[in-house]
C-alpha atoms as a PDB file:
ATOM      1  CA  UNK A   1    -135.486 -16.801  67.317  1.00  0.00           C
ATOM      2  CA  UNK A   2    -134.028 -18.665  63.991  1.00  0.00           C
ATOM      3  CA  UNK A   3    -137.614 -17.471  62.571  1.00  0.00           C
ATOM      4  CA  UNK A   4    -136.626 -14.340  63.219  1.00  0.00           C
ATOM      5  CA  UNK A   5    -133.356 -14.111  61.823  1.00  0.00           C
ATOM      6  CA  UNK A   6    -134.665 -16.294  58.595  1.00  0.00           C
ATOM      7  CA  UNK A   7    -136.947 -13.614  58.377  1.00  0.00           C
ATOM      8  CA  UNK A   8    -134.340 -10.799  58.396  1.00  0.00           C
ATOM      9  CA  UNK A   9    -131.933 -13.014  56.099  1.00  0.00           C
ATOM     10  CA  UNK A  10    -134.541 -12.814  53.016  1.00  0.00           C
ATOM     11  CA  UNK A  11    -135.112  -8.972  53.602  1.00  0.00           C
ATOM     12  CA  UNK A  12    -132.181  -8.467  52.765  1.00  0.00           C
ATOM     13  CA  UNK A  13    -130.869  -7.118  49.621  1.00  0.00           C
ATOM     14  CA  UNK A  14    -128.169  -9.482  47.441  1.00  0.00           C
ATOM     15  CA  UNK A  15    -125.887  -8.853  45.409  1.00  0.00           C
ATOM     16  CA  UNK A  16    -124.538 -11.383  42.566  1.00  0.00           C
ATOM     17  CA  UNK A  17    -121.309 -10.767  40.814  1.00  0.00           C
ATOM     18  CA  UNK A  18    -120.839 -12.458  37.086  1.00  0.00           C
ATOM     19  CA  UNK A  19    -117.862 -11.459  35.323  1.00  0.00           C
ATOM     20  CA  UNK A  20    -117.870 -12.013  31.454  1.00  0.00           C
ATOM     21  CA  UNK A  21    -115.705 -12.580  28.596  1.00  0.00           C
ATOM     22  CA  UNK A  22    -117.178 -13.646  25.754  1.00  0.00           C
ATOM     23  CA  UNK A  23    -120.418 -15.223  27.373  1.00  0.00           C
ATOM     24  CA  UNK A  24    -123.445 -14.699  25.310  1.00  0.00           C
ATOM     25  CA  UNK A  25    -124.164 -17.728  24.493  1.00  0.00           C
ATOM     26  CA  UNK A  26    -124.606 -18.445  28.627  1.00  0.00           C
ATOM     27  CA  UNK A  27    -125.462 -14.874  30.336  1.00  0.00           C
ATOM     28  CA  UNK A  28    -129.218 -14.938  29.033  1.00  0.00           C
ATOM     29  CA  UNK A  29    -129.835 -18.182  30.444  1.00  0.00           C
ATOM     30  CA  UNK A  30    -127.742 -17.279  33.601  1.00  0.00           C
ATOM     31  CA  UNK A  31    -129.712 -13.801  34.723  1.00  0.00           C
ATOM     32  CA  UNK A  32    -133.243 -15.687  33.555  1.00  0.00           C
ATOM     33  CA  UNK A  33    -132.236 -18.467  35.990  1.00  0.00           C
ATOM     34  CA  UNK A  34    -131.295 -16.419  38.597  1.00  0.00           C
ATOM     35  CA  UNK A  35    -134.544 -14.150  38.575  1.00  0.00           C
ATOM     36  CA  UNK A  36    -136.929 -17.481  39.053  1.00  0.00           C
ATOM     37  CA  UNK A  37    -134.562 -19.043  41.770  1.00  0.00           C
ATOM     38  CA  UNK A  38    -134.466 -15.058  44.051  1.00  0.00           C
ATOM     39  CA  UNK A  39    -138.294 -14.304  42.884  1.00  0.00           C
ATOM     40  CA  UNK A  40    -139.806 -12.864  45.987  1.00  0.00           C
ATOM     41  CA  UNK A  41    -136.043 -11.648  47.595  1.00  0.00           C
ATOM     42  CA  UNK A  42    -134.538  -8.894  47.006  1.00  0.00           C
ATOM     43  CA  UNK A  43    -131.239  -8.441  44.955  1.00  0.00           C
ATOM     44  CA  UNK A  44    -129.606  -7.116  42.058  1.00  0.00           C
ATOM     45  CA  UNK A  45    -126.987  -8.939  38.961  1.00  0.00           C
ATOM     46  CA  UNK A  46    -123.881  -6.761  38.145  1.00  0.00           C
ATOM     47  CA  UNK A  47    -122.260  -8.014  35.249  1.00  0.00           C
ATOM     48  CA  UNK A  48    -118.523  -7.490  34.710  1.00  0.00           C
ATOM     49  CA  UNK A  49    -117.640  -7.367  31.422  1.00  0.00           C
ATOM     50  CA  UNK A  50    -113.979  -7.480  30.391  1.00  0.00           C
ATOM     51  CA  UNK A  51    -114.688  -5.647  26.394  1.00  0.00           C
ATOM     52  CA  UNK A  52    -116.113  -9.149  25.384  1.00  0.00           C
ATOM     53  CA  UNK A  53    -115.343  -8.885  21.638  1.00  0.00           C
ATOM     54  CA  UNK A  54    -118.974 -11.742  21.071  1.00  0.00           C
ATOM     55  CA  UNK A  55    -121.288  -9.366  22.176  1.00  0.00           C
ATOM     56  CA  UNK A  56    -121.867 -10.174  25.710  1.00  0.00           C
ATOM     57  CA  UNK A  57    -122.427  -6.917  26.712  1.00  0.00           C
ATOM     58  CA  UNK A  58    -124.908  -5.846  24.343  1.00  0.00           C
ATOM     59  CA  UNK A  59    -126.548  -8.790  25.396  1.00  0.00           C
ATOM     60  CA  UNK A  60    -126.949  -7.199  28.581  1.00  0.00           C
ATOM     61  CA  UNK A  61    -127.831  -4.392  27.620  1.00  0.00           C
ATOM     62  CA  UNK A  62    -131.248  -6.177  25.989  1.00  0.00           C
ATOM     63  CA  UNK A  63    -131.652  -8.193  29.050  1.00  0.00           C
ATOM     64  CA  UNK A  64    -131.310  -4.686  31.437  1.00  0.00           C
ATOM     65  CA  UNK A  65    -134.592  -3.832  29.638  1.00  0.00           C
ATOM     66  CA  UNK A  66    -136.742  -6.620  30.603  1.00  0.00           C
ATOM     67  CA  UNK A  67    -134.838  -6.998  34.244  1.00  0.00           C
ATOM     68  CA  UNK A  68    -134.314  -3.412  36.249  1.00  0.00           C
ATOM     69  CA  UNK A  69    -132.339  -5.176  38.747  1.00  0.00           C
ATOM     70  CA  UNK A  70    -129.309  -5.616  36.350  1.00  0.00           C
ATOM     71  CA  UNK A  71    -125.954  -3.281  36.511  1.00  0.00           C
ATOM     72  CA  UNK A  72    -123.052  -3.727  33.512  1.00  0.00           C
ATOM     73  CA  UNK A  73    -119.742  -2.657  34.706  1.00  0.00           C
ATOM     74  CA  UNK A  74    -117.562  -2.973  31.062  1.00  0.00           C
ATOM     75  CA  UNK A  75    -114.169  -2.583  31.386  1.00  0.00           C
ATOM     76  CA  UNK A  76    -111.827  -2.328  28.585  1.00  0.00           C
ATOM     77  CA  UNK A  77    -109.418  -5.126  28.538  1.00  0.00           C
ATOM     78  CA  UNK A  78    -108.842  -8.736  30.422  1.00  0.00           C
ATOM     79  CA  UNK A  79    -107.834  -7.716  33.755  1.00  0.00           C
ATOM     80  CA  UNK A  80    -108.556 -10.920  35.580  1.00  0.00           C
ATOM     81  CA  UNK A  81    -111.211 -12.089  38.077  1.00  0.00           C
ATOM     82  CA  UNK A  82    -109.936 -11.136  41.491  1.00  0.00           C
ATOM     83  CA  UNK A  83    -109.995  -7.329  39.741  1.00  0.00           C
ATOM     84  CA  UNK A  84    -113.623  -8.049  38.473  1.00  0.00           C
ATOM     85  CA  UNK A  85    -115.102  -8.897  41.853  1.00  0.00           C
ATOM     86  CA  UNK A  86    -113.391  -5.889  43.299  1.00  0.00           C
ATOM     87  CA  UNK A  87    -115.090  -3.862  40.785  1.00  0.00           C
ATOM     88  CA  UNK A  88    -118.147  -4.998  41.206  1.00  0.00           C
ATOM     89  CA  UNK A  89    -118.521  -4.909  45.140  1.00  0.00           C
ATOM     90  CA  UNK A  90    -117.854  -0.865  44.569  1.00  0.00           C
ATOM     91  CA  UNK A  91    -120.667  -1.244  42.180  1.00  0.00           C
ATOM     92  CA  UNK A  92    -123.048  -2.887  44.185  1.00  0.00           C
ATOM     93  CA  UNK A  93    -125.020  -2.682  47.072  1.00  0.00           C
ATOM     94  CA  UNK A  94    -126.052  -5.554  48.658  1.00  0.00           C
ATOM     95  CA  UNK A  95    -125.939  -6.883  52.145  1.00  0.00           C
ATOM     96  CA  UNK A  96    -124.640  -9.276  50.833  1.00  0.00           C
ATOM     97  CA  UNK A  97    -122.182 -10.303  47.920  1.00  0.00           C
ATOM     98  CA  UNK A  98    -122.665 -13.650  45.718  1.00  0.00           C
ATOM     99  CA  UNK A  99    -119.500 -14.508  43.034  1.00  0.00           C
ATOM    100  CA  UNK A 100    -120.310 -16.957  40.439  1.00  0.00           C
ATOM    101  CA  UNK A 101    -119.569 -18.309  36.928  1.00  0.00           C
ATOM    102  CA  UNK A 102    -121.159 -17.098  34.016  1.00  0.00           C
ATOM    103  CA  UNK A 103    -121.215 -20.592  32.181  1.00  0.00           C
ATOM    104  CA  UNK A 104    -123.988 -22.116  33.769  1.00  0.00           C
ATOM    105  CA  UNK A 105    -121.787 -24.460  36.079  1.00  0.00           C
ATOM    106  CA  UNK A 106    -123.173 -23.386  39.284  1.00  0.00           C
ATOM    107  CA  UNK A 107    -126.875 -23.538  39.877  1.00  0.00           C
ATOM    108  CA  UNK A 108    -128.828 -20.497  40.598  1.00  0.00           C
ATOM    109  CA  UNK A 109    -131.485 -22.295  42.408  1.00  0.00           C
ATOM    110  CA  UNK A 110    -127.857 -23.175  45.261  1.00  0.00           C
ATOM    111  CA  UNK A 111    -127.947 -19.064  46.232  1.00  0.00           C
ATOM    112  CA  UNK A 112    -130.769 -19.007  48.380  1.00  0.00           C
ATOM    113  CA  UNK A 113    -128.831 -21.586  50.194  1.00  0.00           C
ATOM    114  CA  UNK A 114    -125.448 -19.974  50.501  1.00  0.00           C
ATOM    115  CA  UNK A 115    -126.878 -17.071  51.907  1.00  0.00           C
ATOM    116  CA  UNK A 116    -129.649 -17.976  54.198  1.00  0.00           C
ATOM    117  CA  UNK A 117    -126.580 -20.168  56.193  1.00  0.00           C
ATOM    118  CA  UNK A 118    -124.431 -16.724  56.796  1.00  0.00           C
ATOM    119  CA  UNK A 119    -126.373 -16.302  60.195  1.00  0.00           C
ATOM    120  CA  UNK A 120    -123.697 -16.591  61.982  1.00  0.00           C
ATOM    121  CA  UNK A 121    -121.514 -17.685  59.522  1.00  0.00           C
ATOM    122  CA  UNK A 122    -119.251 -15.328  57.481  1.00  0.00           C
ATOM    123  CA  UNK A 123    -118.501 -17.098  54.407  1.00  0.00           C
ATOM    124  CA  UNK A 124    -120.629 -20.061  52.730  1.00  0.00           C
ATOM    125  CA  UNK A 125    -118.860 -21.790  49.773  1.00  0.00           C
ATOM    126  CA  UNK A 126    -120.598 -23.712  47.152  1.00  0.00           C
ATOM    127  CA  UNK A 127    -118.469 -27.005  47.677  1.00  0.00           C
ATOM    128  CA  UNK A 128    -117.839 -30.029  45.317  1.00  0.00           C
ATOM    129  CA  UNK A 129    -115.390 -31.675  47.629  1.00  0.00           C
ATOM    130  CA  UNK A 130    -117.992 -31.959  50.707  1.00  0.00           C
ATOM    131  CA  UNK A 131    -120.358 -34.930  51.228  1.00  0.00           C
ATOM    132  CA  UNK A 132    -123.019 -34.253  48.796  1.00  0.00           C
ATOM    133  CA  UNK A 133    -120.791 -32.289  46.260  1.00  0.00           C
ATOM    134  CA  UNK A 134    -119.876 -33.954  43.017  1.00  0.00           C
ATOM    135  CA  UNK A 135    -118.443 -32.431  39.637  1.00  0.00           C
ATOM    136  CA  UNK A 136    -120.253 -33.340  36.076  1.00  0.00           C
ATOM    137  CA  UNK A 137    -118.468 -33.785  33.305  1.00  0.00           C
ATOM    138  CA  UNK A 138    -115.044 -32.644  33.920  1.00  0.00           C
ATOM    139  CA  UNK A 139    -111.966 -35.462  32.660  1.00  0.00           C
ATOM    140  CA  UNK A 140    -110.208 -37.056  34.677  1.00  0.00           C
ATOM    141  CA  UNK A 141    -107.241 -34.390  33.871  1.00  0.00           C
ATOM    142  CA  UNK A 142    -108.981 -31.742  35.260  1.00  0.00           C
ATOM    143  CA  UNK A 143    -110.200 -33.198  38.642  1.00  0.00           C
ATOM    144  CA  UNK A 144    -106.400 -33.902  38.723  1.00  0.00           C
ATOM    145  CA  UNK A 145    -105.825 -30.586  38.267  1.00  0.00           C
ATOM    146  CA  UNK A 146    -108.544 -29.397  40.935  1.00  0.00           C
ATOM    147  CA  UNK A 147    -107.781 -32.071  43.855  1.00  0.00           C
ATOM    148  CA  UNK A 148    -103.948 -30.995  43.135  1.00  0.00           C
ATOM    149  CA  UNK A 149    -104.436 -27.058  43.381  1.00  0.00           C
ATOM    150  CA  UNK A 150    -107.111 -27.945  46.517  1.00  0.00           C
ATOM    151  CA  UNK A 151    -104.681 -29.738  47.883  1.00  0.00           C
ATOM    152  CA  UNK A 152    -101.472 -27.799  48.026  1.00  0.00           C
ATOM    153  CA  UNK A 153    -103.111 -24.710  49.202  1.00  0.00           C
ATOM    154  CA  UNK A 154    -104.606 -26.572  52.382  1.00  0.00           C
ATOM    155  CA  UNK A 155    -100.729 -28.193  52.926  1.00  0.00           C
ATOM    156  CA  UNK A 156     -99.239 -24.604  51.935  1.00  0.00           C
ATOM    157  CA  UNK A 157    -101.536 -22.388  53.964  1.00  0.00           C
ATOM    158  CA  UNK A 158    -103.145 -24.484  56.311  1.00  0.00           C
ATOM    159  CA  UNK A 159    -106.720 -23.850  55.169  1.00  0.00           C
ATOM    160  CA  UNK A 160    -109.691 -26.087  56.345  1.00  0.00           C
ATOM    161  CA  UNK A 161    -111.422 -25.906  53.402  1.00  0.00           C
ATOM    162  CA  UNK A 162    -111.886 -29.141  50.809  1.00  0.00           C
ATOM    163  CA  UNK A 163    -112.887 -26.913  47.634  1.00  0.00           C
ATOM    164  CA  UNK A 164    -110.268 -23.763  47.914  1.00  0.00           C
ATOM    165  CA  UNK A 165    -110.609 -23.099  44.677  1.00  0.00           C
ATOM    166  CA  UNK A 166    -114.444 -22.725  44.146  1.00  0.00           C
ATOM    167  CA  UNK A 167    -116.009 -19.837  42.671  1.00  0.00           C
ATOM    168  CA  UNK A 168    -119.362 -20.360  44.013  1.00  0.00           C
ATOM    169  CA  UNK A 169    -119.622 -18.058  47.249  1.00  0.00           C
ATOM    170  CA  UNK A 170    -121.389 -16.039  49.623  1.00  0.00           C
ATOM    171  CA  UNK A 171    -120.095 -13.215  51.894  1.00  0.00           C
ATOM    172  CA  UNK A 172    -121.351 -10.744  54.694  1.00  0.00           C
ATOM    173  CA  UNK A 173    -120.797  -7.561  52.661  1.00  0.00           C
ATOM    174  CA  UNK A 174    -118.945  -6.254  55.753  1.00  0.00           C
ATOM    175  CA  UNK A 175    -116.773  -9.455  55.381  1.00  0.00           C
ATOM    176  CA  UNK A 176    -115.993  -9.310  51.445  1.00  0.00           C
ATOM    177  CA  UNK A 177    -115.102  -5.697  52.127  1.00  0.00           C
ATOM    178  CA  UNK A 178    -112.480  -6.611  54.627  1.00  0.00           C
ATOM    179  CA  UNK A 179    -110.886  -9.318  51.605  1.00  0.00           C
ATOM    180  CA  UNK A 180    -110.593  -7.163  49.215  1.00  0.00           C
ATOM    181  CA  UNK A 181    -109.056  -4.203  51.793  1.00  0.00           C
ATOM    182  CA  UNK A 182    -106.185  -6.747  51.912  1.00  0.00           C
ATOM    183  CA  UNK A 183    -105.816  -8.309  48.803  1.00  0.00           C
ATOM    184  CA  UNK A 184    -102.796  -7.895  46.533  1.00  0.00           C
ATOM    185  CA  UNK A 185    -103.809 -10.643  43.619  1.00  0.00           C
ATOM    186  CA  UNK A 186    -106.703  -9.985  40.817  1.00  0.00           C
ATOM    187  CA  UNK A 187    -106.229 -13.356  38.775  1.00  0.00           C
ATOM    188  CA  UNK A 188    -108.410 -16.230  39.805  1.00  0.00           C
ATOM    189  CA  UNK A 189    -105.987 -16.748  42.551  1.00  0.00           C
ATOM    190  CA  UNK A 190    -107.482 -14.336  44.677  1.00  0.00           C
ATOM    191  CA  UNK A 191    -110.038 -17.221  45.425  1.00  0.00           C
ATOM    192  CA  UNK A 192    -107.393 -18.603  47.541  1.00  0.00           C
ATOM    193  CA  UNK A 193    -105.979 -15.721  48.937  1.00  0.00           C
ATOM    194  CA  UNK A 194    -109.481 -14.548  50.254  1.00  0.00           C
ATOM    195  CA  UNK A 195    -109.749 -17.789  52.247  1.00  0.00           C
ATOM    196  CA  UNK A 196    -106.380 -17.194  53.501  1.00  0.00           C
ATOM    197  CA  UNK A 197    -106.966 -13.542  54.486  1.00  0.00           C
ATOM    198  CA  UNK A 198    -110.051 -14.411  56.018  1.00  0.00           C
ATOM    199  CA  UNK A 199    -108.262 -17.451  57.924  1.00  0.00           C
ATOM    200  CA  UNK A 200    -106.248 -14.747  59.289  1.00  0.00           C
ATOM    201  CA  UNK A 201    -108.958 -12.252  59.775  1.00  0.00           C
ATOM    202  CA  UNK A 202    -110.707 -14.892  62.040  1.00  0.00           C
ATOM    203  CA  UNK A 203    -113.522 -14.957  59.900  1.00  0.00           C
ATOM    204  CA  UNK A 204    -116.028 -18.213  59.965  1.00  0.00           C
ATOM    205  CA  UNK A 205    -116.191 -20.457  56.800  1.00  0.00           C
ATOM    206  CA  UNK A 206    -118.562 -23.020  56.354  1.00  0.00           C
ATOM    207  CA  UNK A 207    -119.481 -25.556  52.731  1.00  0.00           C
ATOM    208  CA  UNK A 208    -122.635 -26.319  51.595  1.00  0.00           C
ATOM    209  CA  UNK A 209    -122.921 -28.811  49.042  1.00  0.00           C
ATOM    210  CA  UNK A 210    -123.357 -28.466  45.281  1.00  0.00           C
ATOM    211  CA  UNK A 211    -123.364 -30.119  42.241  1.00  0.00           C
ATOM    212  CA  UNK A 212    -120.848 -28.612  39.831  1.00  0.00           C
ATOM    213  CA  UNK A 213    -122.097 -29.248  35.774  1.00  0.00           C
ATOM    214  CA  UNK A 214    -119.278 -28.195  33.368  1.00  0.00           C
ATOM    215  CA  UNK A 215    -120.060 -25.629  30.350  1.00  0.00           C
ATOM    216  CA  UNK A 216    -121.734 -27.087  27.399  1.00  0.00           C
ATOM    217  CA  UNK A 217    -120.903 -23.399  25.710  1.00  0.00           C
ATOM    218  CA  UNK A 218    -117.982 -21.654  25.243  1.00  0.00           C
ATOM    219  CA  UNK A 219    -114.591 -22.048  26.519  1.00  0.00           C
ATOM    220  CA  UNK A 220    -113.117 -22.385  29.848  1.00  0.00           C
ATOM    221  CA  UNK A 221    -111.053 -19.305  31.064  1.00  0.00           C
ATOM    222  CA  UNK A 222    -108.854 -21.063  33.156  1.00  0.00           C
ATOM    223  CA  UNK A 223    -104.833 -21.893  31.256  1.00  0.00           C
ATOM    224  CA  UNK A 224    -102.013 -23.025  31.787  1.00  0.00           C
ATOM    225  CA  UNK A 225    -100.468 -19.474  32.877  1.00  0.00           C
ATOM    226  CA  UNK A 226    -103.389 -19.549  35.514  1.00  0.00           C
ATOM    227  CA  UNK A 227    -102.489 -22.503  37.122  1.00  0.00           C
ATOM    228  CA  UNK A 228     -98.648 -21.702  37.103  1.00  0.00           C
ATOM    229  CA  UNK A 229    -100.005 -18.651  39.046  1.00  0.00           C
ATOM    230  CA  UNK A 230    -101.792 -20.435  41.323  1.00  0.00           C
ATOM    231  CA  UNK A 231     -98.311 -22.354  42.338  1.00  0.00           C
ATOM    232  CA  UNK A 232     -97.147 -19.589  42.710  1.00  0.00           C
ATOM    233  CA  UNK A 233     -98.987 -17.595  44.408  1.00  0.00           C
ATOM    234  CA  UNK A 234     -99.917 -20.120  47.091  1.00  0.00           C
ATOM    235  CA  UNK A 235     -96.019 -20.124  48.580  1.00  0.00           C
ATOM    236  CA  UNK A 236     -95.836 -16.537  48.200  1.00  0.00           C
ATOM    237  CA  UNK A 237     -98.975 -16.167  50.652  1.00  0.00           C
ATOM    238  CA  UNK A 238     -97.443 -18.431  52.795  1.00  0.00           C
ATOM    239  CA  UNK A 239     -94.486 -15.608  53.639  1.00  0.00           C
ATOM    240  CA  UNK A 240     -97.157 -12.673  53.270  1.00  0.00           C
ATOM    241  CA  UNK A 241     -98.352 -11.269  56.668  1.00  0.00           C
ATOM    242  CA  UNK A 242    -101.350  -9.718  56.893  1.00  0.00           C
ATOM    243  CA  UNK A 243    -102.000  -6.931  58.976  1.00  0.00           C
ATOM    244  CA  UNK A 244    -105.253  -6.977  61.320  1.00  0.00           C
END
């Protein structure tokens, strides 16, 4: 029987979400990555490109003629990364749905093992914070930052989930579908909110293990204004009811 359902698992077709802003210097070496690591499954890279002013999408564009499993979604302005997964689930059409970073922090070869562990589970999240995880190269500031924001949202929402805030996922298409049905927040705290819908959903989370390596290109997305949000938005969750 798990033969079987390992079997059915790899038949079917994946989806992996990358939004972009100013990425070129990472997205070839991203979408080569990821076609070694899935070679012999079936899936598809959408790209979500917020008007990167480098060139990012015309980099793309190049790549879309060498892969024909690639989809670029531009958009014209910033409009934050809950919005850009959104997006892209409309634009794709997997079975199931993979978010990552575009800056080479999470490790293309760690997809095959999100998704072949959503039998029965409904969401697998690429954890530093589990035995086995680890973080390279952040400062000693930003794990602050991390185990802080990780933290509060397990006190605030009652989550049972070490890394909250990681955007290294897999989800049941049927499941991701549900998330973003509910969701009110498109900035990168919609990571949290999607455990917390999905807390209240009843939905089944699980952590795998994975070693997070910090950009050696370009600059992080994540500010100041972000993690006010994230404050934020974690208390106003809290009082948010979710209807079933």
């Amino acid at each position: 029987m798990v033969v079987t359902e390992q079997i059915q698992v790899e038949s079917l077709l994946i989806s992996v979400l990358i939004p972009t802003y100013n990425e070129i210097e990472n997205i070839g070496n991203l979408i080569e990555s990821i076609d070694k690591s899935l070679s012999g499954r079936s899936f598809e890279v959408i790209v979500i490109d917020d008007n990167s002013p480098d060139g990012t999408a015309d980099e793309v564009r190049r790549l879309s003629e060498k892969y024909d499993n690639i989809k670029l979604l531009v958009r014209p302005e910033k409009m934050g990364l809950g919005s850009a997964y959104k997006d892209g689930l409309k634009t794709s059409l997997g079975d199931f749905i993979v978010e990552m970073d575009a800056d080479l922090s999470h490790n293309p070869e760690d997809i095959s093992r999100l998704i072949n562990r959503l039998n029965p589970v409904d969401i697998n999240i690429g954890s530093r914070y589990v035995p086995g995880g680890n973080i390279v190269g952040w400062s000693w500031h930003r794990r602050l930052i991390s185990w802080g924001a990780n933290h509060l949202a397990r006190l605030v929402l009652g989550l049972n989930v070490k890394d909250i805030t990681s955007g290294f996922r897999a989800y049941r298409r049927e499941v991701f579908e549900k998330i973003a049905k509910h969701s009110n927040l498109n900035g990168f705290d919609f990571q949290i909110e999607a455990l917390h819908i999905a807390n209240k959903l009843g939905f089944k989370v699980e952590e795998v293990p994975i070693i997070f390596t910090d950009r050696e290109s370009g600059e992080s997305k994540l500010g100041n204004k972000d993690i006010a949000r994230f404050v934020r938005s974690i208390f106003q969750m809290r009082f948010r009811r979710v209807e079933l």
